[in-house]
C-alpha atoms as a PDB file:
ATOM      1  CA  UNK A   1      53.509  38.681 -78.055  1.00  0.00           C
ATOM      2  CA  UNK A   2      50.495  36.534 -78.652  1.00  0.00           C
ATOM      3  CA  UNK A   3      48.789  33.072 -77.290  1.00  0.00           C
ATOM      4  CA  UNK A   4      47.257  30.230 -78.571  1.00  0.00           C
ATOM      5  CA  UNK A   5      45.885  29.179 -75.283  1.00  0.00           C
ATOM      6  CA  UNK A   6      42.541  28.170 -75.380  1.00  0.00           C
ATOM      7  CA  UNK A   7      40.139  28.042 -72.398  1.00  0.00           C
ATOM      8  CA  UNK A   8      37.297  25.807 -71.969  1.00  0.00           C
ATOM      9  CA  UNK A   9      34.493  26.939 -69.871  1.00  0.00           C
ATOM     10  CA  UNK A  10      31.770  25.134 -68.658  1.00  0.00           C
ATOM     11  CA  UNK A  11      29.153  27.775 -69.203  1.00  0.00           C
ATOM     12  CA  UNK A  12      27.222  29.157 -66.137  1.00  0.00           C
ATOM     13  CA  UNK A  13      29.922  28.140 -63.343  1.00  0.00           C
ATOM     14  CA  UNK A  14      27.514  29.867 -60.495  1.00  0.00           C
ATOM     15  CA  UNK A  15      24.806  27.027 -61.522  1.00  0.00           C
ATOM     16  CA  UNK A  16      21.240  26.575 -59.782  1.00  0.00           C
ATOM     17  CA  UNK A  17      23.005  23.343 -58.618  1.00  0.00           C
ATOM     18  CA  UNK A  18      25.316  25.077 -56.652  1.00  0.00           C
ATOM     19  CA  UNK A  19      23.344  27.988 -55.404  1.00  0.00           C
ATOM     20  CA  UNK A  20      20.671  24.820 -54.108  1.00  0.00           C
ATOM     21  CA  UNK A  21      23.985  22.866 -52.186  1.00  0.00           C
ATOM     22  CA  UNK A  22      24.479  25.850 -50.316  1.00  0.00           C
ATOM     23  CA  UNK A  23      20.892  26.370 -48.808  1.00  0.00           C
ATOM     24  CA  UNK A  24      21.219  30.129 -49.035  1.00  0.00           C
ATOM     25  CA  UNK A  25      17.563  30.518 -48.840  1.00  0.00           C
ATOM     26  CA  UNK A  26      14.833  28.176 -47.201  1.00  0.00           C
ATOM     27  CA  UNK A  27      10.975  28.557 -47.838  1.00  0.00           C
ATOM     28  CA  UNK A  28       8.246  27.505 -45.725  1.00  0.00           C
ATOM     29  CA  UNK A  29       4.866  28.079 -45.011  1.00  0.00           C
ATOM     30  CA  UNK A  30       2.576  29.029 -42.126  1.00  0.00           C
ATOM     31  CA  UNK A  31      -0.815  28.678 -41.203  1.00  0.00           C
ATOM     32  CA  UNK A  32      -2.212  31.977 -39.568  1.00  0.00           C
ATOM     33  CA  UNK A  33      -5.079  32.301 -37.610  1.00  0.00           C
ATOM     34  CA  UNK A  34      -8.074  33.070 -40.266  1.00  0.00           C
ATOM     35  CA  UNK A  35      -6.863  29.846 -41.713  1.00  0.00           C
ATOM     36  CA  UNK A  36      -4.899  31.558 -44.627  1.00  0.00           C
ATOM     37  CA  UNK A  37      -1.620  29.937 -45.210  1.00  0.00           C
ATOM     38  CA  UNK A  38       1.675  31.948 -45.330  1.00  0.00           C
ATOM     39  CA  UNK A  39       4.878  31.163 -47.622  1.00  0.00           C
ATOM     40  CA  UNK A  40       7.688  32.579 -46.675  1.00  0.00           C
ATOM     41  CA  UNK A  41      11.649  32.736 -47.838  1.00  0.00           C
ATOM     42  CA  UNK A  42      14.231  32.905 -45.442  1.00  0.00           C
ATOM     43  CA  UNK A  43      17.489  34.231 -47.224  1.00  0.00           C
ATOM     44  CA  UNK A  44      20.887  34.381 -45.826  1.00  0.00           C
ATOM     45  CA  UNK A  45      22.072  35.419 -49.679  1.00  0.00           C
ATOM     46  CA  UNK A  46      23.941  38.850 -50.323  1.00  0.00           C
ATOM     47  CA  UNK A  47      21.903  41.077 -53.200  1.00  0.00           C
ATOM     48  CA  UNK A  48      18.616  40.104 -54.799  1.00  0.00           C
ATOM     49  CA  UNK A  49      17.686  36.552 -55.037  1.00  0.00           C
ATOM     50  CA  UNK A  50      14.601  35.193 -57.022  1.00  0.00           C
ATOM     51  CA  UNK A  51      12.998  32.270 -55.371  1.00  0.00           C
ATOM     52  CA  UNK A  52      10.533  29.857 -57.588  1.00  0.00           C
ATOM     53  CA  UNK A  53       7.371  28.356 -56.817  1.00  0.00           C
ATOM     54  CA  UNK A  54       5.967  25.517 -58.338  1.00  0.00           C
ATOM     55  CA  UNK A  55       2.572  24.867 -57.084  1.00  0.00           C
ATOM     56  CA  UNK A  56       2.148  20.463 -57.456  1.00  0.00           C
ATOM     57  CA  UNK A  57      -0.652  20.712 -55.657  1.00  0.00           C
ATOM     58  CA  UNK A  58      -3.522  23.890 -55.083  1.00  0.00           C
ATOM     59  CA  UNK A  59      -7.219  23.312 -54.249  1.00  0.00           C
ATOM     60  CA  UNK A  60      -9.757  25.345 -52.217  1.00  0.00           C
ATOM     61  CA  UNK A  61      -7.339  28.300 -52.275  1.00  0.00           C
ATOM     62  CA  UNK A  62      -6.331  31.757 -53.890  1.00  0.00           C
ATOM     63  CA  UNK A  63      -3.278  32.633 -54.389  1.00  0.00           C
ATOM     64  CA  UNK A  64      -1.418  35.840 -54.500  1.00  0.00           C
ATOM     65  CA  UNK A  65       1.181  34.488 -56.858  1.00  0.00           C
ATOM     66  CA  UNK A  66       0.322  32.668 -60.232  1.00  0.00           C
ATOM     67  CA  UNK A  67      -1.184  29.285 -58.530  1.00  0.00           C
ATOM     68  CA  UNK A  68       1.095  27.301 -61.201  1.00  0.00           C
ATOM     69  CA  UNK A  69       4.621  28.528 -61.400  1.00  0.00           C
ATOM     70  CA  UNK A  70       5.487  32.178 -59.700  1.00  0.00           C
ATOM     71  CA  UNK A  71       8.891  33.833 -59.792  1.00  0.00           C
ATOM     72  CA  UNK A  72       9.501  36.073 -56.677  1.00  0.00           C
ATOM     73  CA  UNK A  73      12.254  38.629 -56.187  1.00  0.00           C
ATOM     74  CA  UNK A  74      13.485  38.360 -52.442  1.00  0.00           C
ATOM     75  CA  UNK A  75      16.309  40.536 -50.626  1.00  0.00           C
ATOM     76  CA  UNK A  76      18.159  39.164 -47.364  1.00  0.00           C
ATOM     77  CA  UNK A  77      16.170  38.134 -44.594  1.00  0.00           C
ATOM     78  CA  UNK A  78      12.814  36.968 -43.662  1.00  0.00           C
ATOM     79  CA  UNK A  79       9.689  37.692 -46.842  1.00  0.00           C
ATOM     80  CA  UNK A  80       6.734  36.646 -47.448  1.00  0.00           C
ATOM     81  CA  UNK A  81       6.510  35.653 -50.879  1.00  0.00           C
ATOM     82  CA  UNK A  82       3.065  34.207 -51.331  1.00  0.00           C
ATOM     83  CA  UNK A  83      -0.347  34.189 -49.218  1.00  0.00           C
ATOM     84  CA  UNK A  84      -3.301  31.246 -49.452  1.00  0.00           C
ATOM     85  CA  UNK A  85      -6.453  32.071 -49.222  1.00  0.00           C
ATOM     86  CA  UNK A  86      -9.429  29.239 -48.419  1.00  0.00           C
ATOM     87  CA  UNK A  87     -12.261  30.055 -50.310  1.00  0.00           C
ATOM     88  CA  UNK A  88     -15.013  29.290 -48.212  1.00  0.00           C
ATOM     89  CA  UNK A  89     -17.061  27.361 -50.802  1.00  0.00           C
ATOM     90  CA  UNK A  90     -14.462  24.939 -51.410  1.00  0.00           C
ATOM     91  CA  UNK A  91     -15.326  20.897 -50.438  1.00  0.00           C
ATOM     92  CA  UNK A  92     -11.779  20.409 -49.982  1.00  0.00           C
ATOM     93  CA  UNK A  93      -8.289  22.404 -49.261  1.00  0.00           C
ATOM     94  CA  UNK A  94      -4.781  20.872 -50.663  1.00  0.00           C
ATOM     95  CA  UNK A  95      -1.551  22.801 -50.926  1.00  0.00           C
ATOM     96  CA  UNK A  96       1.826  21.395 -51.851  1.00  0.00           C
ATOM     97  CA  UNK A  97       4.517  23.429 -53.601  1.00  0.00           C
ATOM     98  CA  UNK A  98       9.132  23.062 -54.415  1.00  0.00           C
ATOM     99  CA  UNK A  99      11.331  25.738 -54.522  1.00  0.00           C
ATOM    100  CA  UNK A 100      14.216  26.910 -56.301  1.00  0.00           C
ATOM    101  CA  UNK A 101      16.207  29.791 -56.284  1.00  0.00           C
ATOM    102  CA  UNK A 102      18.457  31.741 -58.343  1.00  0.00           C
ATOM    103  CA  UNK A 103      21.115  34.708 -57.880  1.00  0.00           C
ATOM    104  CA  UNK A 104      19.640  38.531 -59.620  1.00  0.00           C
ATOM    105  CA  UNK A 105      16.325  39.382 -60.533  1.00  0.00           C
ATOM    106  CA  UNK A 106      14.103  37.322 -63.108  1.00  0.00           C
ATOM    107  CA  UNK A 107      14.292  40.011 -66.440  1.00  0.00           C
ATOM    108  CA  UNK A 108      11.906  39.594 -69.087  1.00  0.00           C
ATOM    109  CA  UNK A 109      14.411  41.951 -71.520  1.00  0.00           C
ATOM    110  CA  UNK A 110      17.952  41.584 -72.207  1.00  0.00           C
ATOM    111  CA  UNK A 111      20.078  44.381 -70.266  1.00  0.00           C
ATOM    112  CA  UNK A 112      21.694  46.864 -72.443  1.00  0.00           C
ATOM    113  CA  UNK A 113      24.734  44.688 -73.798  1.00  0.00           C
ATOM    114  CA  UNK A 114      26.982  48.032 -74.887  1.00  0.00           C
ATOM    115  CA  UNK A 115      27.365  48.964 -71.418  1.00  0.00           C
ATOM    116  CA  UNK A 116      30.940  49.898 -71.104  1.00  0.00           C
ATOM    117  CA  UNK A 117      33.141  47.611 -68.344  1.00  0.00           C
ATOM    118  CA  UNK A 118      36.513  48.397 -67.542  1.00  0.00           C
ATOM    119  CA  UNK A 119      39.215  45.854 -68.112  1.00  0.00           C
ATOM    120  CA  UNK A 120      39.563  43.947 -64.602  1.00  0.00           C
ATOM    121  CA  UNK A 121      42.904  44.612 -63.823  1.00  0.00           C
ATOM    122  CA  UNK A 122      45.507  47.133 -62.127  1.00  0.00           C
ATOM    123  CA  UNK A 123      45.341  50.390 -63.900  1.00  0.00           C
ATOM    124  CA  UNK A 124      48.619  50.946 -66.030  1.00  0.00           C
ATOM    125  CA  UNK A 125      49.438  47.315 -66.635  1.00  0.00           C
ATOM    126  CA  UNK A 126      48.013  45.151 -69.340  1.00  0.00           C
ATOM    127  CA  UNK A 127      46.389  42.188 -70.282  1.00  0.00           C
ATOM    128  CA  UNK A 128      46.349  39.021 -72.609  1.00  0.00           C
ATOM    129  CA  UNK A 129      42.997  37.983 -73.799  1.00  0.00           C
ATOM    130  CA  UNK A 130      42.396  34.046 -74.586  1.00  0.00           C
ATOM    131  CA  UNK A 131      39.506  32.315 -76.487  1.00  0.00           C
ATOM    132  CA  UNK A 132      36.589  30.716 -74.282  1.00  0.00           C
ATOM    133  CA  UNK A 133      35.049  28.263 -76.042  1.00  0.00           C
ATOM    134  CA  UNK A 134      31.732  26.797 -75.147  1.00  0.00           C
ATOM    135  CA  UNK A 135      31.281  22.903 -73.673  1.00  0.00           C
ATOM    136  CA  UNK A 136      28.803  22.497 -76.514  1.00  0.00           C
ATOM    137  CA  UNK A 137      31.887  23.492 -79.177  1.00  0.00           C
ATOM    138  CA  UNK A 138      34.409  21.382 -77.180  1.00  0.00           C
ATOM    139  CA  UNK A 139      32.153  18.226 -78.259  1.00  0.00           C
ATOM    140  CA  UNK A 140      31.730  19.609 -82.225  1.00  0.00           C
ATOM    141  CA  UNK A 141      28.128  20.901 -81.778  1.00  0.00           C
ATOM    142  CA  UNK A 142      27.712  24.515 -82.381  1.00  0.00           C
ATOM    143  CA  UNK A 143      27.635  26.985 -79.624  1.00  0.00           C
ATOM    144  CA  UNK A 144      24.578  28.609 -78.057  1.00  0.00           C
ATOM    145  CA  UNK A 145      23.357  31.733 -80.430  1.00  0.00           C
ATOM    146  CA  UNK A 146      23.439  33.484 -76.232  1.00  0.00           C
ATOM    147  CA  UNK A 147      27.245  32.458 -75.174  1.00  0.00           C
ATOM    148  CA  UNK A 148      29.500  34.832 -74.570  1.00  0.00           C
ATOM    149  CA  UNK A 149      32.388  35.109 -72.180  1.00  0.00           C
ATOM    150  CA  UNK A 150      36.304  36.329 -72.354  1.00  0.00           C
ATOM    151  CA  UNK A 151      39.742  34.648 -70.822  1.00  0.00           C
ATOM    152  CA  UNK A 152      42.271  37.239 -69.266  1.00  0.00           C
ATOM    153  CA  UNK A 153      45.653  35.908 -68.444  1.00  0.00           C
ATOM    154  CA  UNK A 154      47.244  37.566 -65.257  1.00  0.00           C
ATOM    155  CA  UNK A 155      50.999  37.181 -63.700  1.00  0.00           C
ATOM    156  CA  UNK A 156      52.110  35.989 -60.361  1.00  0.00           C
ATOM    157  CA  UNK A 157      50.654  38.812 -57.871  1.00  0.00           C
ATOM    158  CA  UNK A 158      48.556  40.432 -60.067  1.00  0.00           C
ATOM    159  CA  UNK A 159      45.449  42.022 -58.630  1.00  0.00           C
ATOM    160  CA  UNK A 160      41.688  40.889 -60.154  1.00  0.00           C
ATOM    161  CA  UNK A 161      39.704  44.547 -59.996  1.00  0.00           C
ATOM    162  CA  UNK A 162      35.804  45.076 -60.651  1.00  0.00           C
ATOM    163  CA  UNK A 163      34.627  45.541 -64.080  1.00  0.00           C
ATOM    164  CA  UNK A 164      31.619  47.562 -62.643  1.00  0.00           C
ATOM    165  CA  UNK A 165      29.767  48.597 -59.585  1.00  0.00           C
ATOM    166  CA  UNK A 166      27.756  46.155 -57.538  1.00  0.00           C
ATOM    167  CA  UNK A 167      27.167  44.108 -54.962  1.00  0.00           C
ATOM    168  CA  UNK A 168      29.179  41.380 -53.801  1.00  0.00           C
ATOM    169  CA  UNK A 169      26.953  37.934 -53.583  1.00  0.00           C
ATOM    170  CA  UNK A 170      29.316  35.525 -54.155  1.00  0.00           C
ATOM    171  CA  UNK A 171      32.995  34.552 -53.372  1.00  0.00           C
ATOM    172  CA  UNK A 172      35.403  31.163 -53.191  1.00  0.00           C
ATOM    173  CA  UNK A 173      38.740  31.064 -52.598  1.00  0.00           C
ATOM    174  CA  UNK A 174      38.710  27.752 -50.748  1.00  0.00           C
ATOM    175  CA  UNK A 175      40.365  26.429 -54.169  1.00  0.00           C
ATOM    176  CA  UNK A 176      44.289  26.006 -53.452  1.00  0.00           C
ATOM    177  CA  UNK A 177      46.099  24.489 -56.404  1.00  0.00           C
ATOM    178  CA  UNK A 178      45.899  26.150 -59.937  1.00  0.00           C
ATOM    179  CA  UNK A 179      44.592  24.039 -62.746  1.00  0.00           C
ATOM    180  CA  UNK A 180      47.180  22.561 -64.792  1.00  0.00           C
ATOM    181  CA  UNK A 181      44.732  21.057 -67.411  1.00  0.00           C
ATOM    182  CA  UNK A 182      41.675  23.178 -68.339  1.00  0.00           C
ATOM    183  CA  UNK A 183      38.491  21.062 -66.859  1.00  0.00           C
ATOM    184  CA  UNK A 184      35.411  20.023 -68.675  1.00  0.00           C
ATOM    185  CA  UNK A 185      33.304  19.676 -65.601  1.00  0.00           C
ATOM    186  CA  UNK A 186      34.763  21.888 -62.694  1.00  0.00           C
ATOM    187  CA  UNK A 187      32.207  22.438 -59.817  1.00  0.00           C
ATOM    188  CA  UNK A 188      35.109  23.533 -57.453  1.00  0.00           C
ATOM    189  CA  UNK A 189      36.358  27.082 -58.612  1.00  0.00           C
ATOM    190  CA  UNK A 190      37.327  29.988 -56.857  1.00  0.00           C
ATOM    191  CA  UNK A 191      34.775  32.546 -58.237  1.00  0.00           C
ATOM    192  CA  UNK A 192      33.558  36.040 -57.509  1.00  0.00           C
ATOM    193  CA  UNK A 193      29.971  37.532 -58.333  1.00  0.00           C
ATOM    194  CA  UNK A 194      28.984  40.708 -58.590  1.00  0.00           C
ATOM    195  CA  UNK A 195      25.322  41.845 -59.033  1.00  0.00           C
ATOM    196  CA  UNK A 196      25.128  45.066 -60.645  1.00  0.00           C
ATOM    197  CA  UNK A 197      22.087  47.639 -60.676  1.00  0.00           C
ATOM    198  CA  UNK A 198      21.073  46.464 -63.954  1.00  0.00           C
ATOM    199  CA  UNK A 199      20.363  43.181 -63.114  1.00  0.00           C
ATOM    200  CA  UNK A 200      23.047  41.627 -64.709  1.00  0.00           C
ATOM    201  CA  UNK A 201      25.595  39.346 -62.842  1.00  0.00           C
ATOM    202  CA  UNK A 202      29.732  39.384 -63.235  1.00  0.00           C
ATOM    203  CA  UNK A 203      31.251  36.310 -62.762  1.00  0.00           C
ATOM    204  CA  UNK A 204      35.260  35.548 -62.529  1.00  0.00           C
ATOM    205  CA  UNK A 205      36.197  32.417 -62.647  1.00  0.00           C
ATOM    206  CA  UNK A 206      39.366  32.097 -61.363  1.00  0.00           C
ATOM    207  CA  UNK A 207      41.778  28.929 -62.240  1.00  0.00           C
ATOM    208  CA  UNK A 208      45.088  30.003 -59.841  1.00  0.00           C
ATOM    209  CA  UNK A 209      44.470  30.506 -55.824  1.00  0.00           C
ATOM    210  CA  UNK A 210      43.930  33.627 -55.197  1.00  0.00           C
ATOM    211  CA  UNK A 211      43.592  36.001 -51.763  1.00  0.00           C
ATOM    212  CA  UNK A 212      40.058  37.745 -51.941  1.00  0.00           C
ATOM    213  CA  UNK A 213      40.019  41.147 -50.537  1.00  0.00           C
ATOM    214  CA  UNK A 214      36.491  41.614 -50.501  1.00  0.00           C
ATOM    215  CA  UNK A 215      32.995  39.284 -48.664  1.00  0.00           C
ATOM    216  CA  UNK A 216      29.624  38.652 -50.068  1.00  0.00           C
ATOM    217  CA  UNK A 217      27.730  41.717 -48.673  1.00  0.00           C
ATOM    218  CA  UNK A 218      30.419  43.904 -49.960  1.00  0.00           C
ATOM    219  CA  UNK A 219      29.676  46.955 -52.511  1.00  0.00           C
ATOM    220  CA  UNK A 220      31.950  47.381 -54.923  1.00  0.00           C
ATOM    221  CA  UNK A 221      33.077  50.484 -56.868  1.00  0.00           C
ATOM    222  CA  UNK A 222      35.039  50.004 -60.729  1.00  0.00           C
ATOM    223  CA  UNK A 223      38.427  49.358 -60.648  1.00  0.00           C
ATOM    224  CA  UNK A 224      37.660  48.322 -57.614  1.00  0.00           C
ATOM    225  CA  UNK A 225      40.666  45.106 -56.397  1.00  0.00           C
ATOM    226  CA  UNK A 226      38.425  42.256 -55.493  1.00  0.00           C
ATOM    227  CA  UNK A 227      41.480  39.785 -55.384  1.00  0.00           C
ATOM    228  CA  UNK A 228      45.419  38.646 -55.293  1.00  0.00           C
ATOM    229  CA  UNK A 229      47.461  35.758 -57.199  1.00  0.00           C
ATOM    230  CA  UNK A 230      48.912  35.122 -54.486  1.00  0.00           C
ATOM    231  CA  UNK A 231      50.624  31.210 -54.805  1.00  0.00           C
ATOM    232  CA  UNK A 232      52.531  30.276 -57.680  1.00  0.00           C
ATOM    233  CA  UNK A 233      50.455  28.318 -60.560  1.00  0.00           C
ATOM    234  CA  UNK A 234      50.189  27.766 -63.807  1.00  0.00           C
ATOM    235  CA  UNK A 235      47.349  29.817 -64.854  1.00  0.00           C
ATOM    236  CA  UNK A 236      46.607  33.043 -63.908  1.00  0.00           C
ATOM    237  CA  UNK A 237      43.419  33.342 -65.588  1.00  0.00           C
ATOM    238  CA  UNK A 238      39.922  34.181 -65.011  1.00  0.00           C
ATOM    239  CA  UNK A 239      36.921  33.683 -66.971  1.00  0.00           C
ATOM    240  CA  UNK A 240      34.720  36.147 -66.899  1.00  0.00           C
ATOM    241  CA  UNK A 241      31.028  36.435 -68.281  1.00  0.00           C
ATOM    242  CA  UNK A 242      28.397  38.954 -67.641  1.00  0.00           C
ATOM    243  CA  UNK A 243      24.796  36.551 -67.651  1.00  0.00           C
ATOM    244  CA  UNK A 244      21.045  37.643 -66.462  1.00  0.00           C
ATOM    245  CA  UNK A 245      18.144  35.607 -65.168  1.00  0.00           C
ATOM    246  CA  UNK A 246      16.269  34.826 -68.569  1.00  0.00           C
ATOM    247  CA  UNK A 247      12.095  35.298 -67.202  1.00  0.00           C
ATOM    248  CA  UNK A 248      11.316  33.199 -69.944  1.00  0.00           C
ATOM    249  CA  UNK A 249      13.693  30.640 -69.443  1.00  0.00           C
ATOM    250  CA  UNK A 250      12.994  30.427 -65.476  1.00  0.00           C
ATOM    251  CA  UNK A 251       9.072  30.140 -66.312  1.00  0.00           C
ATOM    252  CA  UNK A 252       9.741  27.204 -69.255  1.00  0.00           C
ATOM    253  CA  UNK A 253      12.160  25.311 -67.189  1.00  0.00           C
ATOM    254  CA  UNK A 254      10.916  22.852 -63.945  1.00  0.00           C
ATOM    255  CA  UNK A 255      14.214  21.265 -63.396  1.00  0.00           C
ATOM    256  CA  UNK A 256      17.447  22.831 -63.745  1.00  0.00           C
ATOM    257  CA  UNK A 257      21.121  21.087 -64.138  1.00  0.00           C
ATOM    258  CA  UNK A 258      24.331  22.131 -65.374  1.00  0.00           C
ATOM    259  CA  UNK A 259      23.900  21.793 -68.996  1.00  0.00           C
ATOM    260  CA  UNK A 260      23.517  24.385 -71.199  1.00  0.00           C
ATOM    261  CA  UNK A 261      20.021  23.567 -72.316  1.00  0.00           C
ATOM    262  CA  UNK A 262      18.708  23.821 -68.794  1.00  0.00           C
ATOM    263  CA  UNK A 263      19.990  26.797 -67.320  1.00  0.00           C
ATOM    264  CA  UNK A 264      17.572  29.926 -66.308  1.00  0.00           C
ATOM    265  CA  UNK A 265      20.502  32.228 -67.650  1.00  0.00           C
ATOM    266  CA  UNK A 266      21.704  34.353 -70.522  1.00  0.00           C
ATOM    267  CA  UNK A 267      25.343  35.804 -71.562  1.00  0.00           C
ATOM    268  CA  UNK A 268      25.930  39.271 -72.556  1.00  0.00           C
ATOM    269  CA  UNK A 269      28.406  40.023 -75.204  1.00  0.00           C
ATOM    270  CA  UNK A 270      30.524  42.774 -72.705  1.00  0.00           C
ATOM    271  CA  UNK A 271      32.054  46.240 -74.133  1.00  0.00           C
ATOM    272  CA  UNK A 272      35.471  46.431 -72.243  1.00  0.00           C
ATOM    273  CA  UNK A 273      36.735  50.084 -72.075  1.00  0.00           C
ATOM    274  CA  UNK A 274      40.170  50.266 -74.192  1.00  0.00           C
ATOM    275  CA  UNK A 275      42.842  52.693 -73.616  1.00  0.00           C
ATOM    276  CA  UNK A 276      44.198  53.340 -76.808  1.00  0.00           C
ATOM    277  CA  UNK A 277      41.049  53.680 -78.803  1.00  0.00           C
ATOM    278  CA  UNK A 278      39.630  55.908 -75.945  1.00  0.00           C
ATOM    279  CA  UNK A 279      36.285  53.434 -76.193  1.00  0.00           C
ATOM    280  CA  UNK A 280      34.692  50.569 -75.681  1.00  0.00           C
ATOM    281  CA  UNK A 281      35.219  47.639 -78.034  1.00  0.00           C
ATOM    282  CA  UNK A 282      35.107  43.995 -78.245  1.00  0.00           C
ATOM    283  CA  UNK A 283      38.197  42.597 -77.464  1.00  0.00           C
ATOM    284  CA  UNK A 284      40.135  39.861 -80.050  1.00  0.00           C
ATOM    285  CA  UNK A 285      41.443  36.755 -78.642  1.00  0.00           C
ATOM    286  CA  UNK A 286      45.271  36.166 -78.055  1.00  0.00           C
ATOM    287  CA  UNK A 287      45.697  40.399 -77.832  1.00  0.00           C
ATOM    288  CA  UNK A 288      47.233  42.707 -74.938  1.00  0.00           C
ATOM    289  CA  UNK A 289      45.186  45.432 -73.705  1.00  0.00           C
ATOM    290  CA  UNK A 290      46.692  48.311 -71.355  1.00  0.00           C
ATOM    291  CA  UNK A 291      44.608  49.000 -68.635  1.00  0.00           C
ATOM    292  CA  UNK A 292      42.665  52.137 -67.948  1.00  0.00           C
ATOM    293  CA  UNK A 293      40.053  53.423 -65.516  1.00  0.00           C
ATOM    294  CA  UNK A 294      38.931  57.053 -67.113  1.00  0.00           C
ATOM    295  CA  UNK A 295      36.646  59.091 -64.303  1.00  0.00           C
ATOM    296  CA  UNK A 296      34.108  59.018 -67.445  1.00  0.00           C
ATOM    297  CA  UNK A 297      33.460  55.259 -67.200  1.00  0.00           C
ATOM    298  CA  UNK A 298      34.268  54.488 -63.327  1.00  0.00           C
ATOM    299  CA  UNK A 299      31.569  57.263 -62.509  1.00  0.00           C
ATOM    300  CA  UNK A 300      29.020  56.175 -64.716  1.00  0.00           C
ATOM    301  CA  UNK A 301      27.033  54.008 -62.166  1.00  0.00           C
ATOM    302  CA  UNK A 302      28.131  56.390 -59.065  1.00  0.00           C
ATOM    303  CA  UNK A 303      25.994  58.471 -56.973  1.00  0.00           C
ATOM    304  CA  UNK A 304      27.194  61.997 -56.245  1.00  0.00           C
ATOM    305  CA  UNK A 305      28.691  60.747 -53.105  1.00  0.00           C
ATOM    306  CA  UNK A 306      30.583  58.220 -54.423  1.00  0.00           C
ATOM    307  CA  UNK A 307      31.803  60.378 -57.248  1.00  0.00           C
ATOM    308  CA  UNK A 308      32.831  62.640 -54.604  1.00  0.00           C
ATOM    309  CA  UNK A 309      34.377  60.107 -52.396  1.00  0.00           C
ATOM    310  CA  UNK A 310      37.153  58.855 -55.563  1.00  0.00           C
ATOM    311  CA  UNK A 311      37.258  62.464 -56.748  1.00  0.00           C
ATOM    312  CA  UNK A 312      35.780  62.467 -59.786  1.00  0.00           C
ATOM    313  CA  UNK A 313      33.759  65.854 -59.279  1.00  0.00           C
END
């Protein structure tokens, strides 16, 4: 059987807008006793954060970060992520600096984009792929040359399962009524993230309410069930895209929105595993897949110990 159903999704739904609403990390700076100044980054995030400096004003003082624009990868907790130091000639000192952060590590190369994922669902059941189409194709302009992402449509109790391995860093279920109309502009979601050891970033997207069965701070193994449709809807569908922290675009970029144009991120075209094929492919739109989780693509991310602990040695 096979769908027309098109999705529209407003690319990068985990935006710096929403990350900077939350206050997940706060920076500020210290003056210690030699006269050096101290900046530091408090972080309450889950996984690998990168903070951003932008130096507006620096006189009379080194710096152990570029003194224009530095990009900083901080975990959770307290880090200092820059140090001032007067330079004794100086006639006068001046130091003034804003801060943004971002989710993953700033990468200066694309990831490998034929990693294999798994499909995320139950093994042994199957799923219906829809077309995503980009906001910038929804009003007739062409999409970005870097925008990639994939619609699977679920059932009433259905379980959502990890693609990959990784780190849990963000979760909202807080969402209670399913979407009946696809939304343009949809800053309310509920959404998982997963940062995996590549430094690329899963993100579901979820349109139904769901149950999560797993917290930020989690780590997650593939095939992994991160969440339920649990509450009758009329989508049960998540859109899911695997982006990275473009260096390049973080460095070029001063003030960051929702749109497209602004964002400090990148899509991956993703490699889903399929079952009949015994490979990974890229899956066609409006197309049921049967789910598999093969110990040769769950293990490859696993240490020994988790290997051993699913009993795939």
């Amino acid at each position: 059987m096979k769908s027309c159903f098109v999705l529209l999704l407003l690319t990068f739904c985990f935006s710096a807008t929403v990350f900077a609403q939350q206050r997940l990390i706060i920076c500020s700076s210290e003056q210690n006793p030699d006269r050096s100044i101290s900046i530091y980054a408090e972080s309450q995030a889950f996984g690998e954060y990168t903070v951003k400096l932008v130096f507006t004003s620096l006189s009379g003082y080194t710096s152990t970060v570029n003194p224009d624009v530095a990009l900083v990868t901080v975990p959770r907790g307290r880090t200092q992520i820059a140090k001032l130091t007067p330079d004794k000639s100086a006639a006068m000192y001046s130091m003034s600096y804003t801060s943004q952060y971002f989710p993953g590590v700033a990468l200066r190369r694309a990831p490998d984009s034929l990693f294999t994922h798994l499909l995320p669902g139950t093994e042994g059941k199957e799923l219906l792929i829809s077309k995503v189409r980009s906001l910038s194709e929804t009003m007739g302009k062409q999409s970005p040359e870097d925008y990639y992402a994939t619609g699977f449509q679920y059932q009433l109790a259905d379980t959502i399962c990890a693609t990959r391995a990784g780190v849990i860093y963000e979760t909202s279920d807080e969402v209670n009524e399913g979407e009946k109309k696809t939304q343009l502009f949809k800053s309310q979601r509920n959404r998982i993230g997963i940062q995996h050891k590549d430094g690329t970033l899963g993100q579901y997207s979820i349109l139904s309410p769901i149950k999560l069965l797993v917290n930020p701070g989690d780590n997650v193994l593939p095939g992994q069930p991160l969440a339920v449709f649990n509450k009758t809807g009329d989508k049960y569908t998540v859109l899911f895209s695997v982006i990275y922290l473009n260096e390049k675009k973080a460095y070029a970029n001063s003030n960051f929105g929702a749109s497209q144009a602004a964002t400090p991120f990148s899509t991956l075209p993703v490699i889903f595993y399929d079952a009949e094929s015994k490979k990974g492919i890229s899956l066609a739109s409006n197309n049921r897949y049967p789910i598999a989780h093969p110990k040769e693509i769950v293990g490859l991310e696993l240490s020994k110990k988790d290997k051993k602990k699913m009993g795939l040695q």
